[in-house]
Protein backbone atom coordinates (compact mmCIF):
# COMPACT_ATOMS: atom_id res chain seq x y z
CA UNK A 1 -59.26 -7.71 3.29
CA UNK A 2 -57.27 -9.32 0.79
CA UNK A 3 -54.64 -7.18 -1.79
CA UNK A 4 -52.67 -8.33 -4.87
CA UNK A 5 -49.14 -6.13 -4.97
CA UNK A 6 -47.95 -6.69 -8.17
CA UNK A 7 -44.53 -7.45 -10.04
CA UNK A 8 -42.81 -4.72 -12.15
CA UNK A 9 -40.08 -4.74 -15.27
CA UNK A 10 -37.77 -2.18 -16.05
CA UNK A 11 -38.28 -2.19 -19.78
CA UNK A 12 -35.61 0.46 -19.91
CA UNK A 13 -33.09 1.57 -17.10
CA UNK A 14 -30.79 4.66 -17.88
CA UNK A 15 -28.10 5.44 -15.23
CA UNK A 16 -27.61 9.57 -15.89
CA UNK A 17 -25.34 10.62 -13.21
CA UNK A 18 -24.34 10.33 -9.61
CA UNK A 19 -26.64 12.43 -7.06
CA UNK A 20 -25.18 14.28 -4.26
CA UNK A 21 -27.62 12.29 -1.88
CA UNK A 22 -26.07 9.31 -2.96
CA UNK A 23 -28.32 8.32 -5.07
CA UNK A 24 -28.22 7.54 -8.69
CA UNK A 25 -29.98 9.71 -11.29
CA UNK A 26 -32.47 7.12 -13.66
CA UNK A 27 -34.16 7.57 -15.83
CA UNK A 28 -36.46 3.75 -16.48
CA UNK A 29 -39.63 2.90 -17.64
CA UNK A 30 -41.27 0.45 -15.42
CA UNK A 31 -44.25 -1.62 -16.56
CA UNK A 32 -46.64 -3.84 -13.89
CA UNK A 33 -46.86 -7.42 -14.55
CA UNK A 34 -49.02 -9.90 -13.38
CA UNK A 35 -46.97 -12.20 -10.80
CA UNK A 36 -48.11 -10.80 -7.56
CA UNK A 37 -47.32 -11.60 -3.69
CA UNK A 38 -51.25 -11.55 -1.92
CA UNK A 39 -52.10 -9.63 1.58
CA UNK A 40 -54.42 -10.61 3.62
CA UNK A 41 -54.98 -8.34 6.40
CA UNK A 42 -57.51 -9.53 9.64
CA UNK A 43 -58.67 -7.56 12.46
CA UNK A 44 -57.61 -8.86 15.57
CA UNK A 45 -57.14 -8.16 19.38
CA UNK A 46 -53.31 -7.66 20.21
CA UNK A 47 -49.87 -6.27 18.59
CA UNK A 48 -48.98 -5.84 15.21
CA UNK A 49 -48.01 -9.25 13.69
CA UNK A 50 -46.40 -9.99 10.05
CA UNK A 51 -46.60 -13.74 9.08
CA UNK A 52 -45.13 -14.52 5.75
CA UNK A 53 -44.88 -18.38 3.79
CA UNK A 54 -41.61 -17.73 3.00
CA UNK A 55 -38.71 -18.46 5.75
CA UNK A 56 -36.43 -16.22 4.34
CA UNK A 57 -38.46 -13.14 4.54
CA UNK A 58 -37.30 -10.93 7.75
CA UNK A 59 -40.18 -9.91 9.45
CA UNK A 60 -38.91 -7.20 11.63
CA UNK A 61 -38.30 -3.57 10.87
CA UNK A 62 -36.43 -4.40 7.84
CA UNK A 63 -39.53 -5.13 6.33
CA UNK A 64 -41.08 -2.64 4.76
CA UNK A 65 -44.59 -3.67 5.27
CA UNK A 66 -43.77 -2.91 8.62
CA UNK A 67 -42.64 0.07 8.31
CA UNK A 68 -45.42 1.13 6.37
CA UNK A 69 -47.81 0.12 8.95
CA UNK A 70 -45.67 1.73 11.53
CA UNK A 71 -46.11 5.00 8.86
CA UNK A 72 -49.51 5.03 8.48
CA UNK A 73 -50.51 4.16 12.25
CA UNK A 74 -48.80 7.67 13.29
CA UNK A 75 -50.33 9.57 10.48
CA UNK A 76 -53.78 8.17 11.70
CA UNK A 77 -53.24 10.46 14.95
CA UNK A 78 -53.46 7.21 17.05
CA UNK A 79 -50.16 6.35 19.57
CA UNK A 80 -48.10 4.21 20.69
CA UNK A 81 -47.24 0.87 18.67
CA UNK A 82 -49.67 -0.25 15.69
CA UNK A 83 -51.93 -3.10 16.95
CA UNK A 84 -55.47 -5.18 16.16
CA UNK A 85 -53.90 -6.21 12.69
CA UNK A 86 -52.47 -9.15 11.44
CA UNK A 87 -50.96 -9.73 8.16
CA UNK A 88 -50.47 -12.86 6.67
CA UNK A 89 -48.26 -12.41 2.93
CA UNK A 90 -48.17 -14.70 0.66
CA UNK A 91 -44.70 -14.61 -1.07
CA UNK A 92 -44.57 -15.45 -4.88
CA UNK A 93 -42.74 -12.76 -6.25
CA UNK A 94 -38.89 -14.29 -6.20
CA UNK A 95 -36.15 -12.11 -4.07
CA UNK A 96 -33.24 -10.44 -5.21
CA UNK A 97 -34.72 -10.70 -8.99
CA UNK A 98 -35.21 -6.75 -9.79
CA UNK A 99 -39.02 -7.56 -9.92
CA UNK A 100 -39.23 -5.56 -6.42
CA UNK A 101 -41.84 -7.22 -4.23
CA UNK A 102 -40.94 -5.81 -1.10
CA UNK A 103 -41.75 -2.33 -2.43
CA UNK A 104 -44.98 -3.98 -3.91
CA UNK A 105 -45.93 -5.48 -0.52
CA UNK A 106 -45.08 -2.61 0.98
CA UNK A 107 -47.24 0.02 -1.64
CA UNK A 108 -50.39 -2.94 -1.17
CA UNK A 109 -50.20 -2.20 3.04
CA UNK A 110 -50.01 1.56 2.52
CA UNK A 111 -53.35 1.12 0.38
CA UNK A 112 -55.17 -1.20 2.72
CA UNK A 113 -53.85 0.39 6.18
CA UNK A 114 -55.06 3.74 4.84
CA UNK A 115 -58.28 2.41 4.01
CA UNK A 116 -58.46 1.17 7.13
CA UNK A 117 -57.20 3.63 9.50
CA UNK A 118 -58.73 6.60 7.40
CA UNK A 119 -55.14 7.99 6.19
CA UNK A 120 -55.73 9.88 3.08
CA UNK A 121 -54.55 9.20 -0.33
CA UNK A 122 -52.11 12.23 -0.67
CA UNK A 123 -50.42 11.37 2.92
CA UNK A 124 -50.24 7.83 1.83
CA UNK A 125 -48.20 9.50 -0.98
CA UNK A 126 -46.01 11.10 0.99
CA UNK A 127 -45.35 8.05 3.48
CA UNK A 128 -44.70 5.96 -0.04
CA UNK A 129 -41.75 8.18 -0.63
CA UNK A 130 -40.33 8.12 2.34
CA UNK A 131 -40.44 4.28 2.54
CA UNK A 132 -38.10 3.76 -0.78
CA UNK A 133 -37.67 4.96 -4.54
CA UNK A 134 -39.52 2.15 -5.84
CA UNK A 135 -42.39 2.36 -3.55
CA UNK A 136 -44.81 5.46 -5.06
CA UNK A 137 -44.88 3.70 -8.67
CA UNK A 138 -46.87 0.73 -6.87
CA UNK A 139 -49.69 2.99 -6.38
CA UNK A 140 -49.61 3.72 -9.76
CA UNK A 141 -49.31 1.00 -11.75
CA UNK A 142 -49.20 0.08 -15.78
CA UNK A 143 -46.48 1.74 -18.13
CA UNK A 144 -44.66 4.41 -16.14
CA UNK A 145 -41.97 6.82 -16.84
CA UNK A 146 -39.91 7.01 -13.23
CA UNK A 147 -36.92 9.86 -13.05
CA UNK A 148 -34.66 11.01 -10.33
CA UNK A 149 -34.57 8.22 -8.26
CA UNK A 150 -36.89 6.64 -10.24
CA UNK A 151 -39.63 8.52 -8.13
CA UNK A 152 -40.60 11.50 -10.00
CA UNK A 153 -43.26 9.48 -12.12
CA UNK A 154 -45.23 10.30 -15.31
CA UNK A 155 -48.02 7.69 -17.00
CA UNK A 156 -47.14 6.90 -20.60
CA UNK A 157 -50.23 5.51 -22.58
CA UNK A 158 -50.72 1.75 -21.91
CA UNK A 159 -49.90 -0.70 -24.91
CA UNK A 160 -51.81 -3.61 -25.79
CA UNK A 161 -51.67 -6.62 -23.47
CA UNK A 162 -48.14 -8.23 -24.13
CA UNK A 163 -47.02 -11.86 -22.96
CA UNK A 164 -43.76 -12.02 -20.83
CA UNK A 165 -41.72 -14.52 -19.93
CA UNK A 166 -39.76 -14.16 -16.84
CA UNK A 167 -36.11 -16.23 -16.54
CA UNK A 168 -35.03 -16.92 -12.69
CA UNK A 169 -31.62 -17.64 -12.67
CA UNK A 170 -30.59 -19.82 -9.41
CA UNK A 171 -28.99 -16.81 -7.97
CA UNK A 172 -30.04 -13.37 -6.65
CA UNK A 173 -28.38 -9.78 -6.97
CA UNK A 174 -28.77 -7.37 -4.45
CA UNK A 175 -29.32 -4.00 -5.55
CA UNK A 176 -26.50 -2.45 -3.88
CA UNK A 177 -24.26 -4.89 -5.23
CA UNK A 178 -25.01 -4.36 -8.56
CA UNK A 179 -24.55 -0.78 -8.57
CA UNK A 180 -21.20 -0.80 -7.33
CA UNK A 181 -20.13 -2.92 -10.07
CA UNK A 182 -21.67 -0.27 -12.63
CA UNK A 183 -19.55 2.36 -10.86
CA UNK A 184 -16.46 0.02 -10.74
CA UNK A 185 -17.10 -0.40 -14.25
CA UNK A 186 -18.41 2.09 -16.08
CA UNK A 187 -16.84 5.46 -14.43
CA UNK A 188 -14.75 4.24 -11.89
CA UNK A 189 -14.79 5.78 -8.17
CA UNK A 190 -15.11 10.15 -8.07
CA UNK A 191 -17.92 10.54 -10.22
CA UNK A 192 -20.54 12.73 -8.54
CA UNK A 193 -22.70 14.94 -10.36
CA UNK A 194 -21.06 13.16 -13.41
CA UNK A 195 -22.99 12.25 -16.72
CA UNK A 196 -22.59 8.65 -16.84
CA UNK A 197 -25.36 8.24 -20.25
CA UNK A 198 -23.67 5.41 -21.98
CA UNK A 199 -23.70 5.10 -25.95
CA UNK A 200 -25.48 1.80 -26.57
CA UNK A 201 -24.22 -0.49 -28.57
CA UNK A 202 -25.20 -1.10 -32.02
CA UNK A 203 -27.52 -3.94 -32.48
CA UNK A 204 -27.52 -5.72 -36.08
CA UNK A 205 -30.33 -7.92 -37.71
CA UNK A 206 -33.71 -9.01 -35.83
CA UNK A 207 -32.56 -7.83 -32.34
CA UNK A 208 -32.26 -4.32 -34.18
CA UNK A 209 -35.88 -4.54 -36.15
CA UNK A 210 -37.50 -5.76 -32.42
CA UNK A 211 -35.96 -3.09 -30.56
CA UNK A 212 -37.38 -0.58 -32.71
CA UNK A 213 -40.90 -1.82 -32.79
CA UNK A 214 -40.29 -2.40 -29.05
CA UNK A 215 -39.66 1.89 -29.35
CA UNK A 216 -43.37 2.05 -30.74
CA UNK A 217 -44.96 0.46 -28.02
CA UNK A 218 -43.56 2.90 -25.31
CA UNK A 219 -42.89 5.76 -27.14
CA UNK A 220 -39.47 7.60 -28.00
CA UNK A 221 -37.21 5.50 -25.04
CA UNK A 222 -34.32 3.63 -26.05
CA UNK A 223 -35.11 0.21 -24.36
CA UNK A 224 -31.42 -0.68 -22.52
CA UNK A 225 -30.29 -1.39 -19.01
CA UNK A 226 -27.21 0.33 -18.45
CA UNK A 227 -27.05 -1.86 -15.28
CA UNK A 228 -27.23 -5.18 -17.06
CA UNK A 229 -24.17 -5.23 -18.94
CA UNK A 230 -21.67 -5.14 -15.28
CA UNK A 231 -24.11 -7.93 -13.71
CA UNK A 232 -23.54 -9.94 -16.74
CA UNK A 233 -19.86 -10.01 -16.27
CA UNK A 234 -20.08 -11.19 -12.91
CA UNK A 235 -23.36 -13.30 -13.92
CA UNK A 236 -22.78 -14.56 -17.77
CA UNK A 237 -25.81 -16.47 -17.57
CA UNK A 238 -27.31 -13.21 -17.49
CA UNK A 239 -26.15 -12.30 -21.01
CA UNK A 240 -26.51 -16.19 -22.32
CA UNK A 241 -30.49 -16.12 -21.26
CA UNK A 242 -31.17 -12.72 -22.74
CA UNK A 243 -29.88 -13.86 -26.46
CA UNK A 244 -31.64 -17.43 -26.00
CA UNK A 245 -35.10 -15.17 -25.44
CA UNK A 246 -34.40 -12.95 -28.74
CA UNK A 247 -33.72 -16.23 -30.65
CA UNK A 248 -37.39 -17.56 -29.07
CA UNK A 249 -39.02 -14.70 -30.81
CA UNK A 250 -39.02 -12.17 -28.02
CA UNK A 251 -39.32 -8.06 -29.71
CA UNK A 252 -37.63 -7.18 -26.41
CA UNK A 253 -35.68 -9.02 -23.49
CA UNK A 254 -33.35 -7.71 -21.09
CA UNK A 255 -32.55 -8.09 -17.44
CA UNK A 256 -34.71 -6.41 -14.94
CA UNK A 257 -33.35 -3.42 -12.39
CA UNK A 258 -30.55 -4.92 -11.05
CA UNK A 259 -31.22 -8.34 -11.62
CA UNK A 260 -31.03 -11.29 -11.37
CA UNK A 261 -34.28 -11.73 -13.68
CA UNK A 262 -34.30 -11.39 -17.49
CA UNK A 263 -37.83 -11.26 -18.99
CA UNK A 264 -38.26 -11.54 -22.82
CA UNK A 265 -41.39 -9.54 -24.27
CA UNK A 266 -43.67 -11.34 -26.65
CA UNK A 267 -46.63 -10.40 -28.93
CA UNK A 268 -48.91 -13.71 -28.65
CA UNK A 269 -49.45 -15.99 -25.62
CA UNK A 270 -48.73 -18.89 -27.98
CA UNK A 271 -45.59 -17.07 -28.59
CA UNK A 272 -44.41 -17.19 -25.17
CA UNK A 273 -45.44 -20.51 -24.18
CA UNK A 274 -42.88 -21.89 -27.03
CA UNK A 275 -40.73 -20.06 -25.74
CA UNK A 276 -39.15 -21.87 -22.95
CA UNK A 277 -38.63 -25.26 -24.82
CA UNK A 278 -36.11 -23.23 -27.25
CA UNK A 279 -33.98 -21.83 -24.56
CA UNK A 280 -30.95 -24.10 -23.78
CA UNK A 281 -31.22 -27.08 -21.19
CA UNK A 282 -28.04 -26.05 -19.38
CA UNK A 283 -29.62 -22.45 -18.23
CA UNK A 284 -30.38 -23.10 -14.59
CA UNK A 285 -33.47 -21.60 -12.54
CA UNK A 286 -37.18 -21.31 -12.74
CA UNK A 287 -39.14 -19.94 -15.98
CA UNK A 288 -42.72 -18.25 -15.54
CA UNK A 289 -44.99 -17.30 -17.79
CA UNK A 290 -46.81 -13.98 -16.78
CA UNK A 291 -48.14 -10.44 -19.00
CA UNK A 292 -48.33 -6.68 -18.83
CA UNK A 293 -50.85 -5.46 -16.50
CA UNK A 294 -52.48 -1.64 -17.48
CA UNK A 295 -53.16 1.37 -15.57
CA UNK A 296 -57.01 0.43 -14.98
CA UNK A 297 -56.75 -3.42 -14.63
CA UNK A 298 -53.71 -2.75 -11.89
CA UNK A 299 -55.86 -0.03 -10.08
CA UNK A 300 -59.18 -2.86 -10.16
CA UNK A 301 -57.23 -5.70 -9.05
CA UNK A 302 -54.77 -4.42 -6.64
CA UNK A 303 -57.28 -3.62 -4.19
CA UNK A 304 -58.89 -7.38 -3.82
């Protein structure tokens, strides 16, 4: 069996408040794109085994494909350790980027394993939430409103098909990281149960014209990442590679989650394929070239 587990955007990420679990309160929209990691998964005699093309991928119990199979073996009613599976990822979905692949890969084994070891869709639900915020929007898929965590989720109408171009700057940011620098920054230490909403700064010219047609294609959301600002301070390539996308044409660009990728939204494919030769030579990293995947494509293609 082989499974596609998508890439996501946060085309919007508003941090509300401090929860008393810890947690912070979002509220984001997350959209699918196309870059995807690939699962393979083969039936054979013997333990559990994770095999992954990418050396820097742990592939112990702080994987959470692992732990998902681990999940869904229990709730199957069988005991003792999971075995006769092997899983072989293919890792294209970059680390540390906000594009969350290990929730991906880990949303693409609860589908598969359940299939597999008869687990049924509202227990592999449950498991999902158990396994990380981000995980129950990968069985969803396409435009998504997330709150909460970002796990309470509700399906905004899908858009047309959109073009996105994905900036990989030669350095990661991990997520915990990123949010400590948003406290440190933005309301300081003793904030729980605080409203942290931040005004948004005015924008002037095009980048004010795109962002409200940018409103119109997801509905009444202010499109802003309240996290972006405090990586960009530490990371000013951050902020350098989101105004060389609006300059390329881009109706929206941002950084994604908590970085370090900033994707720039564009109407036409032709659109986005000039847009890498107008962004400066000195910005370092990879650029890809991917698009918006819907509800229905993302629920087809995920499962082959």
């Amino acid at each position: 069996m082989r499974v596609r587990a998508f890439a996501k955007i946060n085309l919007s990420l508003r941090v509300l408040g401090m929860r008393r679990d810890g947690y912070h309160e979002v509220r984001t929209i997350f959209q699918s794109i196309a870059l995807h990691d690939t699962l393979i998964f083969r039936r054979r005699r013997g333990p559990f085994r994770l095999t992954c093309d990418d050396p820097r991928l742990p592939l112990d119990r702080t994987n959470l494909i692992v732990r998902a199979a681990e999940a869904v073996w229990r709730a199957s009613g069988r005991r003792g350790r999971a075995h006769d599976v092997t899983i072989d990822l293919a890792k294209r979905i970059p680390l540390e980027a906000g594009l969350v692949g290990g929730s991906s890969d880990a949303a693409a084994a609860l589908r598969a394993l359940g299939a597999m070891w008869c687990v049924d869709e509202a227990r592999i639900r449950t498991i999902a939430a158990t396994l990380g915020a981000d995980v129950p929007y990968f069985l969803e898929g396409g435009t998504v409103l997330g709150l909460e965590r970002g796990d309470l989720l509700f399906p905004l109408i899908d858009r047309p098909r959109a073009w996105v171009v994905l900036a990989l700057p030669n350095f990661g940011v991990s997520t915990r990281k990123a949010y400590e620098w948003f406290d440190s920054d933005v309301v300081g230490r003793d904030h729980v149960g605080a409203d942290l909403r931040v005004r948004p700064k005015r924008l002037v010219g095009r980048s004010q014209r795109r962002l409200r047609g940018a409103d119109t294609w997801v509905g009444p959301y202010n499109l802003i990442n309240d996290v972006q600002n405090p990586v960009a301070k530490r990371h000013p390539e951050i902020s350098r590679i989101v105004a060389a996308l609006f300059r390329a044409g881009a109706w929206h660009a941002a950084m994604t989650g908590s970085g370090s990728a900033v994707f720039g939204v564009f109407d036409s494919r032709d659109a986005a394929l000039r847009a890498p030769s107008r962004l400066p030579q000195t910005l370092s990293g990879r650029i890809l070239l991917s698009r918006t995947v819907a509800r229905a494509e993302y629920q087809r293609l995920a499962a082959k």
